[in-house]
C-alpha atoms as a PDB file:
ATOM      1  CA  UNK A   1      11.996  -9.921 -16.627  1.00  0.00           C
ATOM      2  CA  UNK A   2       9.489  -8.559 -14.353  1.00  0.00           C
ATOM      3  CA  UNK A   3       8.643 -11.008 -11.801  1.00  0.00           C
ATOM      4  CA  UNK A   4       4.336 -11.359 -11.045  1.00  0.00           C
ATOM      5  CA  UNK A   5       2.869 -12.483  -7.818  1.00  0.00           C
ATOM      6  CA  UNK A   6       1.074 -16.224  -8.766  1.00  0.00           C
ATOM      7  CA  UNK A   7      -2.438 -15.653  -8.675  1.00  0.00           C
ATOM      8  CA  UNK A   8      -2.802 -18.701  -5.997  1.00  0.00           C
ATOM      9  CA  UNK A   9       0.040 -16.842  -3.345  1.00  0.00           C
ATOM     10  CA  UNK A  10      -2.073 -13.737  -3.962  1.00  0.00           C
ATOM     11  CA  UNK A  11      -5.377 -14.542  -3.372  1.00  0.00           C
ATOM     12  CA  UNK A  12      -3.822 -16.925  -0.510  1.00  0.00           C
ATOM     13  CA  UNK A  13      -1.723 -13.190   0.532  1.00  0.00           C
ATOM     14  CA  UNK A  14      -5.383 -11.111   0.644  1.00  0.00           C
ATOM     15  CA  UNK A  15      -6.527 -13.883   2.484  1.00  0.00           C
ATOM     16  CA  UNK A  16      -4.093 -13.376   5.309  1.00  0.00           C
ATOM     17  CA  UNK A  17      -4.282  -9.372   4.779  1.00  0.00           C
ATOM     18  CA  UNK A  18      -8.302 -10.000   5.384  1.00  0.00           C
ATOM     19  CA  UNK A  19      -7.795 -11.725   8.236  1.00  0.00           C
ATOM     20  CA  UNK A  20      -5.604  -9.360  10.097  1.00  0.00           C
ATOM     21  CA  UNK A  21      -7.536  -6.466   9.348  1.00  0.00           C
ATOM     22  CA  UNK A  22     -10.414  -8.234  10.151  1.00  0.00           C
ATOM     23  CA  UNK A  23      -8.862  -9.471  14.089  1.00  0.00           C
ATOM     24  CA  UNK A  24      -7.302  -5.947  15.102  1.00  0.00           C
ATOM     25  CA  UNK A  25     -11.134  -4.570  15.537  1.00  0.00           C
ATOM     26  CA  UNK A  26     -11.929  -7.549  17.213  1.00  0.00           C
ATOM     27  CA  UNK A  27      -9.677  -7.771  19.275  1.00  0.00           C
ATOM     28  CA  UNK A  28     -10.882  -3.522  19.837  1.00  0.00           C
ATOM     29  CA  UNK A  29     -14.121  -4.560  19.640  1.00  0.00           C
ATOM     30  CA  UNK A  30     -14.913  -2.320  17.055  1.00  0.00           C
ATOM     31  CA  UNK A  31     -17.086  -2.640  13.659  1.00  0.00           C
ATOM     32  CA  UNK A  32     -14.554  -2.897  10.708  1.00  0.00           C
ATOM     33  CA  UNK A  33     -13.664   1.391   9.493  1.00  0.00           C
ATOM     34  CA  UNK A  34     -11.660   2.708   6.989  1.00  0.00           C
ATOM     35  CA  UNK A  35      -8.619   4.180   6.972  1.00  0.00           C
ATOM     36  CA  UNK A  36      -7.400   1.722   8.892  1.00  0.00           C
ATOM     37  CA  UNK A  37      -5.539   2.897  12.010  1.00  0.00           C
ATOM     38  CA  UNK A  38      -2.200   1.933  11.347  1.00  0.00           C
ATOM     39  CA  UNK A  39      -0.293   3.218  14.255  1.00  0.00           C
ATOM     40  CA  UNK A  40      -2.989   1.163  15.962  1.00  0.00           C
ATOM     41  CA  UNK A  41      -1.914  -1.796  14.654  1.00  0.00           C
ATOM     42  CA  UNK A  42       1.654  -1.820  14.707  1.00  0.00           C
ATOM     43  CA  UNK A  43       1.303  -0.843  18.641  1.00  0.00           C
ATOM     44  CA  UNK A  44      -0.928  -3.199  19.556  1.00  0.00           C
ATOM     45  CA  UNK A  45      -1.195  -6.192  17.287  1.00  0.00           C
ATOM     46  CA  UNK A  46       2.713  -6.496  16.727  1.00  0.00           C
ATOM     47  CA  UNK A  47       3.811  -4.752  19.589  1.00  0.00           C
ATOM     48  CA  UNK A  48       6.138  -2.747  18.087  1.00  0.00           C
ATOM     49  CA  UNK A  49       7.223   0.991  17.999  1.00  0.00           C
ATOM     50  CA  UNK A  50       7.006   3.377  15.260  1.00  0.00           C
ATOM     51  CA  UNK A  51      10.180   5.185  14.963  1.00  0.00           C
ATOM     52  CA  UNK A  52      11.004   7.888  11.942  1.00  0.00           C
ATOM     53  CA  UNK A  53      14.930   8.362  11.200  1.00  0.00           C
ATOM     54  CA  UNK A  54      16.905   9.883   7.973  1.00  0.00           C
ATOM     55  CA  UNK A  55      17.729   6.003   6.913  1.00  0.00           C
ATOM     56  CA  UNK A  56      20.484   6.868   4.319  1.00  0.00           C
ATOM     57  CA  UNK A  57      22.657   8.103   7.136  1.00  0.00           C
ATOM     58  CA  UNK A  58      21.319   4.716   9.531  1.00  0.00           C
ATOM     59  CA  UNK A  59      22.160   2.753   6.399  1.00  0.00           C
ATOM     60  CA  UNK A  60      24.363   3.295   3.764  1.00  0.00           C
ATOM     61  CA  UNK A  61      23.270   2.422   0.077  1.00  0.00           C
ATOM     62  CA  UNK A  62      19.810   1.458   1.721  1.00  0.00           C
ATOM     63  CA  UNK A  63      17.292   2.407  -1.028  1.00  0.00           C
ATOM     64  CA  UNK A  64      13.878   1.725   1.327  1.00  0.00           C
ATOM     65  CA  UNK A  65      11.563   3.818   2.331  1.00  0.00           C
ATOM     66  CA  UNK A  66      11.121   1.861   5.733  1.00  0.00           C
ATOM     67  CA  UNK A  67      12.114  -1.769   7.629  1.00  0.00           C
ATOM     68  CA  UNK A  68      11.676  -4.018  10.125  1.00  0.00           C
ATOM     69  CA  UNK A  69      13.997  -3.216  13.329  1.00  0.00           C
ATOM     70  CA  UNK A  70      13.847  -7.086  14.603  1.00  0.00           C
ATOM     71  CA  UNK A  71      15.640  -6.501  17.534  1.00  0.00           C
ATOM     72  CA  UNK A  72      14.312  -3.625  19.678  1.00  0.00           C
ATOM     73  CA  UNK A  73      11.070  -4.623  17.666  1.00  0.00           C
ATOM     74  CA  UNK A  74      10.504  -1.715  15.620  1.00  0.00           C
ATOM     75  CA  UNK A  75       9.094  -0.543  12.222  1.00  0.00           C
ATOM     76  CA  UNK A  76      11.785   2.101  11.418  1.00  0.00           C
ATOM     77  CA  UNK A  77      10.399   4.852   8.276  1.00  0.00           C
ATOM     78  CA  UNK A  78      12.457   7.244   6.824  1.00  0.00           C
ATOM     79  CA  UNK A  79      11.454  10.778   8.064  1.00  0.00           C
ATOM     80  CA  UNK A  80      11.191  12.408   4.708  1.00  0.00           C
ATOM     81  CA  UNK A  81       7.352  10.457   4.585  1.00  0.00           C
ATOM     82  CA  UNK A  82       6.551  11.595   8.499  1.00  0.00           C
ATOM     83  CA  UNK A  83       2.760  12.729   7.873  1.00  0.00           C
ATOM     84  CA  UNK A  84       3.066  15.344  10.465  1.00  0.00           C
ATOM     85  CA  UNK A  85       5.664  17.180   9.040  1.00  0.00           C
ATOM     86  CA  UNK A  86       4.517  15.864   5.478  1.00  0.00           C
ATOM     87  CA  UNK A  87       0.714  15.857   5.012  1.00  0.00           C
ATOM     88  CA  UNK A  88       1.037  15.468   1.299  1.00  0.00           C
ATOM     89  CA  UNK A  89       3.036  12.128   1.835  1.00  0.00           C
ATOM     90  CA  UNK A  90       0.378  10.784   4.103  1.00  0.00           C
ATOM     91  CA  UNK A  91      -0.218   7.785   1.767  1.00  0.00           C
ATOM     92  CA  UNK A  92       2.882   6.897   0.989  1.00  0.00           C
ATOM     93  CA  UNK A  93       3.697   6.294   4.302  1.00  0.00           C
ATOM     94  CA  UNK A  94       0.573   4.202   5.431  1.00  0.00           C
ATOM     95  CA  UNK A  95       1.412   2.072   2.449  1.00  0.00           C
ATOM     96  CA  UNK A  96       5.363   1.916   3.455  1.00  0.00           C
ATOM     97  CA  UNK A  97       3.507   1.073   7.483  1.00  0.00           C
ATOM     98  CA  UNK A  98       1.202  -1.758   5.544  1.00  0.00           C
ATOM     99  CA  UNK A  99       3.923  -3.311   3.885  1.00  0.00           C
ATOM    100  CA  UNK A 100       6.947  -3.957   6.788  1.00  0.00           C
ATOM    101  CA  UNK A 101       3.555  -5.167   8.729  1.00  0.00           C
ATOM    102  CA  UNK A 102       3.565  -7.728   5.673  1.00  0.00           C
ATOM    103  CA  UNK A 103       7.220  -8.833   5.879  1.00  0.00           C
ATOM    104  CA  UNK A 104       6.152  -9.243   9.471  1.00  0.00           C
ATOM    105  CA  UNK A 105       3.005 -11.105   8.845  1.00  0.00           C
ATOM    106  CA  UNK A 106       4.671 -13.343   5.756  1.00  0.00           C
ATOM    107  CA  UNK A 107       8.236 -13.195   6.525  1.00  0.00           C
ATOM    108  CA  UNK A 108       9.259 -12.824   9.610  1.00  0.00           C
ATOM    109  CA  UNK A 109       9.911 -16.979   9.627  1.00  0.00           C
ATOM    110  CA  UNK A 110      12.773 -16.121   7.351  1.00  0.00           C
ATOM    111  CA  UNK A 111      14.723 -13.336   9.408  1.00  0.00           C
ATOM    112  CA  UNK A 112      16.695 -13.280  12.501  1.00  0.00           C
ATOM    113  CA  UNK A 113      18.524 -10.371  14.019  1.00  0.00           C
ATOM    114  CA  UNK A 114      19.075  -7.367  11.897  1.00  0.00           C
ATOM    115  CA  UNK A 115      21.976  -8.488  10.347  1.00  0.00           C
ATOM    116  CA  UNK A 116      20.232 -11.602   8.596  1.00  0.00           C
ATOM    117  CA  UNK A 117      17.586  -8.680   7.069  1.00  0.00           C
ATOM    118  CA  UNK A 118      20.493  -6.570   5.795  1.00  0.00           C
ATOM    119  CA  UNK A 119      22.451  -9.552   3.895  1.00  0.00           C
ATOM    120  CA  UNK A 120      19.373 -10.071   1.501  1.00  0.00           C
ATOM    121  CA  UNK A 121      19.235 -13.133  -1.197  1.00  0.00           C
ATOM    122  CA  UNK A 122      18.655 -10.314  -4.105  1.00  0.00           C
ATOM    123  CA  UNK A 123      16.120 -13.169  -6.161  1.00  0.00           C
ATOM    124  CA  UNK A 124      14.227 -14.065  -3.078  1.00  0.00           C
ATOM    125  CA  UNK A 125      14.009 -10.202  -2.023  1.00  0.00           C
ATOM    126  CA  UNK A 126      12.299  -9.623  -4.898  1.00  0.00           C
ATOM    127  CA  UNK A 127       9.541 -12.406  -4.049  1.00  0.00           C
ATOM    128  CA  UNK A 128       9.799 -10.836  -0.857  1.00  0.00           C
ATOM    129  CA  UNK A 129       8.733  -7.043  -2.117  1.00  0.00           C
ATOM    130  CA  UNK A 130       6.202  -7.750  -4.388  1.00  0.00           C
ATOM    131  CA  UNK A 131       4.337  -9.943  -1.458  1.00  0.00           C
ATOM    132  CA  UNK A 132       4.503  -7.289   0.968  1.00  0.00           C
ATOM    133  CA  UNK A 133       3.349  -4.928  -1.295  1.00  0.00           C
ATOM    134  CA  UNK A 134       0.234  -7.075  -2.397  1.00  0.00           C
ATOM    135  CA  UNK A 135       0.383  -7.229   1.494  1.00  0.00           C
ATOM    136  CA  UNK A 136      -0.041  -3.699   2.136  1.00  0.00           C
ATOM    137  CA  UNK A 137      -2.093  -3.132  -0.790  1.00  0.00           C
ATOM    138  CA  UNK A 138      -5.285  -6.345   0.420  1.00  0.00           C
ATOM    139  CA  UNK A 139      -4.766  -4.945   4.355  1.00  0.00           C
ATOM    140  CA  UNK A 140      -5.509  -1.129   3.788  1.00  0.00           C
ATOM    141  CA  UNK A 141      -7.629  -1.947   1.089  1.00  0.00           C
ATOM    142  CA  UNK A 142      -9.493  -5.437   1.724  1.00  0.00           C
ATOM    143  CA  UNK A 143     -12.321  -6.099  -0.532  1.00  0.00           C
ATOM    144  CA  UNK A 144     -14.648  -6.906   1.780  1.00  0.00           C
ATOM    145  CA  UNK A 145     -15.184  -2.933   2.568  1.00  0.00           C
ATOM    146  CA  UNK A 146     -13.394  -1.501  -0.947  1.00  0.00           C
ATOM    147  CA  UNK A 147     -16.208  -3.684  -2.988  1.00  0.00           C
ATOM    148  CA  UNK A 148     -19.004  -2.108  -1.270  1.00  0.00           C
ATOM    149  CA  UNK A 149     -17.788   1.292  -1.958  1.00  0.00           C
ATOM    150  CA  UNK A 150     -16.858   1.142  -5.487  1.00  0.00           C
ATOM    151  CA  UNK A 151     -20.048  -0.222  -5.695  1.00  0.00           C
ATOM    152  CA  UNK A 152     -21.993   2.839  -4.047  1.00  0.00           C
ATOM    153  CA  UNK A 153     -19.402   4.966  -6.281  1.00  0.00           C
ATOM    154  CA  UNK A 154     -19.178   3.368  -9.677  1.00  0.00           C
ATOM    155  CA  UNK A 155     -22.059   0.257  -9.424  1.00  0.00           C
ATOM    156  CA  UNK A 156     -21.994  -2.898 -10.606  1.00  0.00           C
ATOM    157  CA  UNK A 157     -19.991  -1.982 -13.691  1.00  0.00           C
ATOM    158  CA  UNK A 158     -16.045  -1.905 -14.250  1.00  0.00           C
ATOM    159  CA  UNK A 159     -14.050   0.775 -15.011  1.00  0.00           C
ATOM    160  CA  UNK A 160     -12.089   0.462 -18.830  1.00  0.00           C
ATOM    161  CA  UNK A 161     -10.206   3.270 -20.785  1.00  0.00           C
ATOM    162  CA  UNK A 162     -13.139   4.013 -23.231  1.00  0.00           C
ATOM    163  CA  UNK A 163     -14.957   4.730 -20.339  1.00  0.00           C
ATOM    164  CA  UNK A 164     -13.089   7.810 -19.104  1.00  0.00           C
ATOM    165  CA  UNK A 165     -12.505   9.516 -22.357  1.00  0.00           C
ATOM    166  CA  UNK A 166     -14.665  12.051 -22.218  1.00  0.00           C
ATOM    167  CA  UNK A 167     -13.570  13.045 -18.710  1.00  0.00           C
ATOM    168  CA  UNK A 168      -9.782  12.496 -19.504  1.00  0.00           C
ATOM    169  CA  UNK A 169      -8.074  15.850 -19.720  1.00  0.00           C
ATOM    170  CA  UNK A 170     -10.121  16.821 -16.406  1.00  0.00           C
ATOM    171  CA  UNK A 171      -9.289  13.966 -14.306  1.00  0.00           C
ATOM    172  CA  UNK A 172      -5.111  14.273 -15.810  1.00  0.00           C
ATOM    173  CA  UNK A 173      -5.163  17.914 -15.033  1.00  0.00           C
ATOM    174  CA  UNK A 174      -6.382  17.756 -11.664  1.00  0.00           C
ATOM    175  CA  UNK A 175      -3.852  14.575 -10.708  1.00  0.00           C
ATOM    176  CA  UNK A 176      -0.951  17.040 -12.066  1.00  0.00           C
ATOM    177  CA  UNK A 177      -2.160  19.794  -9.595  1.00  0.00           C
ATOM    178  CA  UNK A 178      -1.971  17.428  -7.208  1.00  0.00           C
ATOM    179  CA  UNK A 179       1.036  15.625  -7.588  1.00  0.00           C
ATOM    180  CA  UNK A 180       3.259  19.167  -9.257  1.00  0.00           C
ATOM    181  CA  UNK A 181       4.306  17.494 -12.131  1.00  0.00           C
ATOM    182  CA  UNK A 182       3.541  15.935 -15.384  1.00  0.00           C
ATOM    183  CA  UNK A 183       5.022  12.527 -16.675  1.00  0.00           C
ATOM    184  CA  UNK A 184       5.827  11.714 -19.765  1.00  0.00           C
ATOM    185  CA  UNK A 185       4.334   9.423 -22.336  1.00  0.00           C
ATOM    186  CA  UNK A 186       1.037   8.101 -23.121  1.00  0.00           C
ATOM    187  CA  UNK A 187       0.848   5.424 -20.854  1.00  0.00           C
ATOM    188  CA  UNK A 188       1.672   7.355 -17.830  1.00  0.00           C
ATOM    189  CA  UNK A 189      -1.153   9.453 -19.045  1.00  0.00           C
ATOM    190  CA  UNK A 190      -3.363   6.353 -18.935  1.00  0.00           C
ATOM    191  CA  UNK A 191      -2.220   5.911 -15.607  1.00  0.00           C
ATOM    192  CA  UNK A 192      -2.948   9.337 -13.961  1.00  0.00           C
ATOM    193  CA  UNK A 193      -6.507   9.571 -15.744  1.00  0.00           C
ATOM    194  CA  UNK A 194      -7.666   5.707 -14.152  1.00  0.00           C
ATOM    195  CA  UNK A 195      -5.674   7.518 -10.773  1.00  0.00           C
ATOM    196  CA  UNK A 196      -8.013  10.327 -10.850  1.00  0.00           C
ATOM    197  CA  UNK A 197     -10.847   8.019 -11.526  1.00  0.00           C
ATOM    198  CA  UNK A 198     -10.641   6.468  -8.056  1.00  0.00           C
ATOM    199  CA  UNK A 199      -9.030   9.997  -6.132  1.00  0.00           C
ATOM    200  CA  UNK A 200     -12.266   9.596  -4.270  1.00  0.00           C
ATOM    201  CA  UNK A 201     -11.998   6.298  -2.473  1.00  0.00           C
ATOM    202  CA  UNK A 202      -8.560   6.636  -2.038  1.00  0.00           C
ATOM    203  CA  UNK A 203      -9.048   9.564   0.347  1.00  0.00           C
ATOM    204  CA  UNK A 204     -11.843   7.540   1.595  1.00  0.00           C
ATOM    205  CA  UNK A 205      -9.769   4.349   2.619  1.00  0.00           C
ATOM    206  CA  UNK A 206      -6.314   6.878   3.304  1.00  0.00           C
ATOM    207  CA  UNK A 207      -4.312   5.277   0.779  1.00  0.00           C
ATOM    208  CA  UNK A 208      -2.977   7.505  -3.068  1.00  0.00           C
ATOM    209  CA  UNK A 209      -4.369   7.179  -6.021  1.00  0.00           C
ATOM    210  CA  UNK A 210      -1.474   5.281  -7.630  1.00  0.00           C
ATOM    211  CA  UNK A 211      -2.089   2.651  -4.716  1.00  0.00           C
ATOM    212  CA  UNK A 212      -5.719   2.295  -4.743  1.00  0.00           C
ATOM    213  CA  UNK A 213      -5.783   2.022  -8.792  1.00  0.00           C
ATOM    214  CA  UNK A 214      -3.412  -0.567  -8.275  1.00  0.00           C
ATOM    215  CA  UNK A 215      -5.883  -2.628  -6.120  1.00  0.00           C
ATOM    216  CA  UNK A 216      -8.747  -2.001  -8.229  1.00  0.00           C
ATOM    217  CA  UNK A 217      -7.125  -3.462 -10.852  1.00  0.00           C
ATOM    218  CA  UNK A 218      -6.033  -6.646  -9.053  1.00  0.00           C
ATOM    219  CA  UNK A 219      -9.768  -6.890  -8.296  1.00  0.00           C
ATOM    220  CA  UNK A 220     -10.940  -6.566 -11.804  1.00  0.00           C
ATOM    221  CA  UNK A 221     -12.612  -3.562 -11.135  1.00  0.00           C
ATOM    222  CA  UNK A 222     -10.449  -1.222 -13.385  1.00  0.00           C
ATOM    223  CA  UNK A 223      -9.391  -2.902 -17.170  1.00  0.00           C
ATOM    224  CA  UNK A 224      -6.813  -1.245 -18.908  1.00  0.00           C
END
């Protein structure tokens, strides 16, 4: 069974994502932009480094894509999403940054050294993920700036399937190009045409397609 974030912890969870996007400009003094800076962030709000390192050879049998360093205070991402050698996987690894800022944000109550994060309680880890990735999703995409644009994009109207059919095989091919390779099935189909669909803000607010389709939806403004 597929666990799903109570509507009540995420709504509370954007809340706190708001609000933390919302303090690092003023503590910059700076109007609210998109993409968010997230190096910014990590260095100044947490105070922690960013550090890149092949993590299957840190950590054996460690399936993540990034953690929390508690310790020497670091947010530790596996080098195969460094932007700089990996421009294509420049989204990815904002969203991997956004979400061990959650488990700092939500979680960090719950850890202790290193070793505590490493011995996980597999049923509460779950909890733990999807949070951080709502997390992730609410701080690089908070709806007080992602409204406004889908509005000057798409107006006052959501986004359903019907709505894309005539554009469907143009907005699939182009998110094959894109990504080099084609799923399988219908409903990944469904998937990449809605990803296309929003291609546009996602550059805008530095996040993928997949993620920012994602958000839409848990703002009602895509239907499937």
């Amino acid at each position: 069974m597929t666990y799903v974030l109570d509507e009540a912890v995420a709504a509370e969870i954007d809340e706190i994502a708001e609000r933390r996007f919302q303090d690092h400009f003023v503590r910059r003094r700076e109007k609210p932009f998109v993409p968010l800076p997230i190096e910014s962030m990590v260095k100044f709000d947490l105070r922690f480094s960013l550090v890149f390192m092949e993590l299957r050879t840190v950590v054996r049998s460690f399936d993540s894509l990034g953690f929390l360093c508690m310790p020497y205070r670091m947010v530790v991402v596996d080098e195969g999403l460094n932007p700089w050698e990996f421009p294509e996987k420049q989204g990815r690894y904002r969203f991997t940054v956004a979400h061990e800022i959650g488990h700092w944000c939500l979680h960090r109550h719950e850890l202790g050294g290193n070793d505590d994060w490493l011995r996980r309680d597999p049923a509460r880890e779950i909890i733990r993920e999807k949070e951080a990735n709502r997390f992730a999703g609410a701080l690089m995409m908070p709806k007080s700036l992602l409204r406004p644009a889908w509005r000057e994009a798409f107006g006052l109207r959501t986004i359903r399937r019907e709505d894309l059919m005539p554009s469907r095989d143009e907005l699939i091919d182009n998110e094959i190009a894109r990504r080099k390779f084609c799923p399988e099935g219908d409903e990944a189909m469904d998937r990449l045409m809605f990803d296309g669909a929003v291609s546009g803000l996602a550059i805008q607010f530095g996040v993928s397609p997949w993620a920012m389709r994602i958000r839409c939806e848990q703002l009602g403004l895509i239907v499937r």
